[in-house]
Protein backbone atom coordinates (compact mmCIF):
# COMPACT_ATOMS: atom_id res chain seq x y z
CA UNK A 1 143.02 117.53 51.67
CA UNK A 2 145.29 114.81 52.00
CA UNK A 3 143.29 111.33 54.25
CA UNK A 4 144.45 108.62 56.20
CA UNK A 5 142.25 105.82 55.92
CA UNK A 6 144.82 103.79 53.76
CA UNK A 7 147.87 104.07 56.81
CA UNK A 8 145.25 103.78 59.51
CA UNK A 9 144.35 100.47 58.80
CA UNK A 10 147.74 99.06 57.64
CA UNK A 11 149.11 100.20 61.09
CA UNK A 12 145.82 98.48 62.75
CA UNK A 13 146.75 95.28 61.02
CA UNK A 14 150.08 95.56 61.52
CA UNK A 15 149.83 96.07 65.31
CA UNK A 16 147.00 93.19 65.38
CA UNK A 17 150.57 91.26 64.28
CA UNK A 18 152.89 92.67 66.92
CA UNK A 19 149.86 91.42 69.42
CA UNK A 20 149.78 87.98 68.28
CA UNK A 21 154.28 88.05 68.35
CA UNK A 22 154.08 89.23 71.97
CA UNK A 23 152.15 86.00 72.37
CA UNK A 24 153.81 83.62 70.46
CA UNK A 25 157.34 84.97 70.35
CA UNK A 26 158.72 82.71 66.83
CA UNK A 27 156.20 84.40 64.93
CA UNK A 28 158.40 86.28 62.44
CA UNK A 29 157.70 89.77 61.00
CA UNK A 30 155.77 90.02 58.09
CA UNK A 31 154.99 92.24 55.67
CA UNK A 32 151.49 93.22 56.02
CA UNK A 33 149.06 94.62 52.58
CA UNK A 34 145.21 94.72 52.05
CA UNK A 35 142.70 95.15 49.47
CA UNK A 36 139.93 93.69 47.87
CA UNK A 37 139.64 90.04 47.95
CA UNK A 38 137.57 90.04 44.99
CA UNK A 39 140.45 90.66 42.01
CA UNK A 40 139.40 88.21 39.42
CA UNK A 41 136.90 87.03 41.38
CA UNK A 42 133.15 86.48 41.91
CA UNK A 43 132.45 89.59 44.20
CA UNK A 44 129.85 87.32 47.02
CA UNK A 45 133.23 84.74 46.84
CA UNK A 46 136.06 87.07 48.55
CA UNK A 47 139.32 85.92 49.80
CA UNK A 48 139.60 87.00 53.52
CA UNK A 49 143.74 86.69 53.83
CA UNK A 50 147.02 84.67 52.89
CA UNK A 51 150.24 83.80 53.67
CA UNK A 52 152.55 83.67 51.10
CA UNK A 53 156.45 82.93 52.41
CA UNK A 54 159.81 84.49 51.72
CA UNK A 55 157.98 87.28 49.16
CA UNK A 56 159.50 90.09 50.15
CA UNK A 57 163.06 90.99 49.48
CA UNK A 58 164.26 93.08 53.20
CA UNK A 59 167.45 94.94 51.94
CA UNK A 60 167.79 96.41 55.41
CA UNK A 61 167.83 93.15 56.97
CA UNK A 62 170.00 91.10 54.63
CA UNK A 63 166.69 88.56 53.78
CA UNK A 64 163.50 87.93 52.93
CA UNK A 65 160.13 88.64 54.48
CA UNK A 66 156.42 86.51 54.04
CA UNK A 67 153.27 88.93 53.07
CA UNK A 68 150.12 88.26 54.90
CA UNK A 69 147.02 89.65 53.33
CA UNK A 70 143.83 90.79 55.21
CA UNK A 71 141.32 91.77 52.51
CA UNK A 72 139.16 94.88 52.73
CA UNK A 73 135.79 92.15 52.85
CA UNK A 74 137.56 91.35 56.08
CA UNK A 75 137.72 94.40 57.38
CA UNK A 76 134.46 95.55 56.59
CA UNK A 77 133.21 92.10 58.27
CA UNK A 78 134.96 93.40 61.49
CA UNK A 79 137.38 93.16 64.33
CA UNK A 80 137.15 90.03 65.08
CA UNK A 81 137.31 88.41 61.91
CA UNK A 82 140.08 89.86 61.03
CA UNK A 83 141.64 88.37 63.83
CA UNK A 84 140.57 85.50 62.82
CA UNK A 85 141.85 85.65 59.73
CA UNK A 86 144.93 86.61 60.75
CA UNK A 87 145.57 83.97 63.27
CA UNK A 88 144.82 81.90 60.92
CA UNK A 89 147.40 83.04 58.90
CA UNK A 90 149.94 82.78 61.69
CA UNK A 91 149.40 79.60 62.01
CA UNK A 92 150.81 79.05 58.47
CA UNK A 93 153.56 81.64 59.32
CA UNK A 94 154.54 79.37 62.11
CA UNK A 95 154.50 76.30 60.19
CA UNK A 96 156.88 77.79 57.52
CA UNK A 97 159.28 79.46 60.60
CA UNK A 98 159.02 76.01 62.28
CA UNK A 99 159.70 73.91 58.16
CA UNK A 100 156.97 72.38 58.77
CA UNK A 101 154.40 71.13 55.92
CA UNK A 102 151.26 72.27 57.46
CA UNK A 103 149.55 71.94 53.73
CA UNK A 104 149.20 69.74 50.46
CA UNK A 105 147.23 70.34 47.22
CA UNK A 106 148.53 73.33 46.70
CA UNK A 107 147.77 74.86 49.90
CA UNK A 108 144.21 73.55 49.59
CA UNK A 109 144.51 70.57 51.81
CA UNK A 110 145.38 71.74 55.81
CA UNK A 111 146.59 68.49 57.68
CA UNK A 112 146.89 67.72 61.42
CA UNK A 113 150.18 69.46 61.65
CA UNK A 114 148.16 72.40 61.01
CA UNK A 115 145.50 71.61 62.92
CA UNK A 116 147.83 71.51 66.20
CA UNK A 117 149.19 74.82 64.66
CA UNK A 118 146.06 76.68 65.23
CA UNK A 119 145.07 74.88 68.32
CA UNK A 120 148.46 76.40 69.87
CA UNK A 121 147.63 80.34 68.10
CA UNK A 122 144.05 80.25 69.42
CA UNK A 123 142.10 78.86 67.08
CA UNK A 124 139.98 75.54 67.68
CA UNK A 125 139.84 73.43 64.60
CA UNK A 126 137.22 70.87 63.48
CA UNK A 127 137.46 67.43 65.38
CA UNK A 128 137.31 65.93 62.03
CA UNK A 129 139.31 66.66 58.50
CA UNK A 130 136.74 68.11 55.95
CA UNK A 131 136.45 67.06 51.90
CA UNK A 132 139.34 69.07 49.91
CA UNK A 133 140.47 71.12 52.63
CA UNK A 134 141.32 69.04 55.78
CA UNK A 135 141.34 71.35 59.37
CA UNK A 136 141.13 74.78 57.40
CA UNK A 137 138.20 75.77 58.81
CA UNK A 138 139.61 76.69 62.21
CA UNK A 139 137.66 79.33 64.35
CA UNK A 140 138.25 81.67 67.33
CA UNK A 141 137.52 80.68 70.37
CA UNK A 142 136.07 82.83 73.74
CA UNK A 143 139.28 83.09 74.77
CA UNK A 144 141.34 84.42 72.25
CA UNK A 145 138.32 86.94 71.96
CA UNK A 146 138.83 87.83 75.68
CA UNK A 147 142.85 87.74 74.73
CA UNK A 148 142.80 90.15 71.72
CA UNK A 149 139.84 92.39 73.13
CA UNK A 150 141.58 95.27 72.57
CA UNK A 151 142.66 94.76 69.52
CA UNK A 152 139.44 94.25 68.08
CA UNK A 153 138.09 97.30 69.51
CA UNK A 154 141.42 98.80 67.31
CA UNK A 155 140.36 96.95 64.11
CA UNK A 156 136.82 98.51 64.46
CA UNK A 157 137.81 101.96 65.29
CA UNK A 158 140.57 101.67 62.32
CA UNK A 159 138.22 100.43 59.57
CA UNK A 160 136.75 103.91 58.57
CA UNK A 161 137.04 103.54 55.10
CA UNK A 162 136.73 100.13 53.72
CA UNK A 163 135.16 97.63 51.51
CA UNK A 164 131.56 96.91 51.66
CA UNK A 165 131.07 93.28 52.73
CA UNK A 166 129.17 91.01 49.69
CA UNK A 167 126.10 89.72 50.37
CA UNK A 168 125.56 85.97 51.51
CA UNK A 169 124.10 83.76 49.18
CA UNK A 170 125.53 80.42 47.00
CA UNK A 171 128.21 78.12 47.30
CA UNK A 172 131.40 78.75 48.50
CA UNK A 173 135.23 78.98 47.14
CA UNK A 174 138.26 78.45 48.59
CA UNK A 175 141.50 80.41 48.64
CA UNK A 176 144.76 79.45 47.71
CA UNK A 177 145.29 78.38 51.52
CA UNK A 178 141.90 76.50 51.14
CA UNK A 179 139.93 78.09 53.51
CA UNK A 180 136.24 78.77 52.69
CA UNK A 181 135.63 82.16 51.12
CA UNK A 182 133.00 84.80 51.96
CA UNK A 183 132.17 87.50 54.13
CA UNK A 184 132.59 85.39 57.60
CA UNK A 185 134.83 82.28 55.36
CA UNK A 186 132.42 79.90 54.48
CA UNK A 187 130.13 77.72 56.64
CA UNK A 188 131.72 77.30 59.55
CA UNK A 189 131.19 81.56 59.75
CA UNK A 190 128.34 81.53 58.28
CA UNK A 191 124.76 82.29 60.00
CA UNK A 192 123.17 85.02 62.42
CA UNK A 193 125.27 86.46 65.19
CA UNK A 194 124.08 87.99 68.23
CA UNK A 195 124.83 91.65 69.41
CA UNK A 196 126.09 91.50 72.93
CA UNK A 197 127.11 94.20 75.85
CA UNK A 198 128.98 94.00 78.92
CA UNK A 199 128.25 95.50 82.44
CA UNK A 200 129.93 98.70 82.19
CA UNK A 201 127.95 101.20 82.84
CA UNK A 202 128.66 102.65 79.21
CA UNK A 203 128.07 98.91 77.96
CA UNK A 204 130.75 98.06 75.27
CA UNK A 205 129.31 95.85 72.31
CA UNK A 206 130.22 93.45 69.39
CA UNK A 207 128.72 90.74 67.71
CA UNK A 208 129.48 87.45 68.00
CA UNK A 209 127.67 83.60 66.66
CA UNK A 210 126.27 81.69 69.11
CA UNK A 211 128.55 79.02 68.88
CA UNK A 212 130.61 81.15 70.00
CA UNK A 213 129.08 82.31 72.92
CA UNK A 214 128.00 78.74 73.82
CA UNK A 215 131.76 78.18 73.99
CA UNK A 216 131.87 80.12 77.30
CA UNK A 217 131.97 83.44 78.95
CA UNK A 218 133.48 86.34 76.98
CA UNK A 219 134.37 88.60 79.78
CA UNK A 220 135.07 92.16 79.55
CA UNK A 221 138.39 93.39 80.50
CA UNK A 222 136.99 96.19 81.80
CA UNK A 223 133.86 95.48 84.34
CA UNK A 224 135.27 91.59 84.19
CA UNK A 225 131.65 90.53 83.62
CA UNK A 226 130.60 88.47 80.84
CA UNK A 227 129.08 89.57 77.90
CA UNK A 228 125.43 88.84 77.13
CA UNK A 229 123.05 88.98 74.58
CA UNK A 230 120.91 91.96 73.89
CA UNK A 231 117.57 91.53 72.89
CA UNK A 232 118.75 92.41 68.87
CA UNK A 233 119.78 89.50 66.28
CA UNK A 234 122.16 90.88 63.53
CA UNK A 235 122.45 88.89 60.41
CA UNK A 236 126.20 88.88 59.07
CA UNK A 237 125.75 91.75 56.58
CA UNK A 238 123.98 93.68 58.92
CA UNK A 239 126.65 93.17 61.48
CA UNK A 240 129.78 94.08 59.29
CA UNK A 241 127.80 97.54 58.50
């Protein structure tokens, strides 16, 4: 009997990008592939995603199309890192729409160009450039988890068959875009996350770090109440299951 899985999550991913376009309007169409992150790899070091410009040859449209990558270690890790990832990524996509030289190093090192890139996508970036890769390690805020709470509930539903997350554990790598690798991308992702539920009165959940949910209220779209924590602490591999 013929499955699914495979054109299930492509379309997830690729309507995660038609989300983020309705948003930001420039971003241009991409090309959108997964799989594992791991090819030639350590397995615990995956790549999450990249952005890799002009790779794609578009007969119909008389040009040339970027790929963005969301890894199956993504996936498994959820909804909401995928968007993560992605926006991430679109940040980059933006920057090479835009000719802008968000990076340096060969992709490793992400300057403040980028930086104000991510900030305007939904991402919040660190206040100060790290060693090697400058503002890579830019995460989602409250907000854009309120924005794009539907399509994280997508992502979930979609991700049926994926790849099993890696453990935690050692150092971490970077990616040809330089962003911290691993299940939630390196220490800035890294850490416990707590299970939360709305005020519905069939509660919708998801897991989320406490950074996170420091950052302000997540509200639901549905109830409008915030989310809070339940009385359950999910480590990262436990929460990707």
């Amino acid at each position: 009997m013929p499955t699914h899985e495979g054109t299930r999550i492509t379309t997830a991913l690729e309507s995660t990008w038609a989300a983020f376009q309705r948003h930001h309007p420039d971003l241009p169409d991409v090309v959108m592939i997964t799989g594992t992150g791991t090819q030639g790899r350590n397995r615990k070091r995956p790549k999450l995603g990249h952005h890799t410009a002009d790779r794609w040859l578009d007969a119909a449209a008389g040009g040339r199309r970027a790929e963005l990558f969301v890894s199956g270690e993504a996936i498994a890790a959820g909804g909401q890192v995928v968007v993560e990832t992605a926006l991430h990524e679109a940040a980059h996509a933006l920057a090479a729409a835009r000719g802008i030289r968000d990076t340096s190093c060969a992709g490793r090192w992400h300057n403040r160009k980028f930086a104000e890139l991510a900030k305007e996508v939904g991402l919040e970036p660190p206040k100060r450039a790290e060693k090697v890769i400058g503002f890579s390690e830019a995460l989602i805020t409250a907000a854009t988890v309120s924005r794009y709470a539907s399509v994280i509930r997508k992502l979930d539903a979609a991700a049926l068959a994926r790849i099993e997350a890696p453990d935690e554990g050692g150092d971490q790598e970077q990616d040809e875009d330089g962003k911290k690798e691993g299940p939630r991308g390196g220490k800035g992702r890294a850490g416990k996350r707590l299970a939360v539920a709305c005020a519905c009165e069939k509660p919708r959940r998801m897991q989320v770090t406490p950074k996170l949910l420091e950052g302000g209220a997540i509200l639901c779209g549905e109830c409008r109440e915030p989310f809070q924590p339940e009385e359950i602490e999910l480590e990262d591999d436990e929460a990707a299951a």
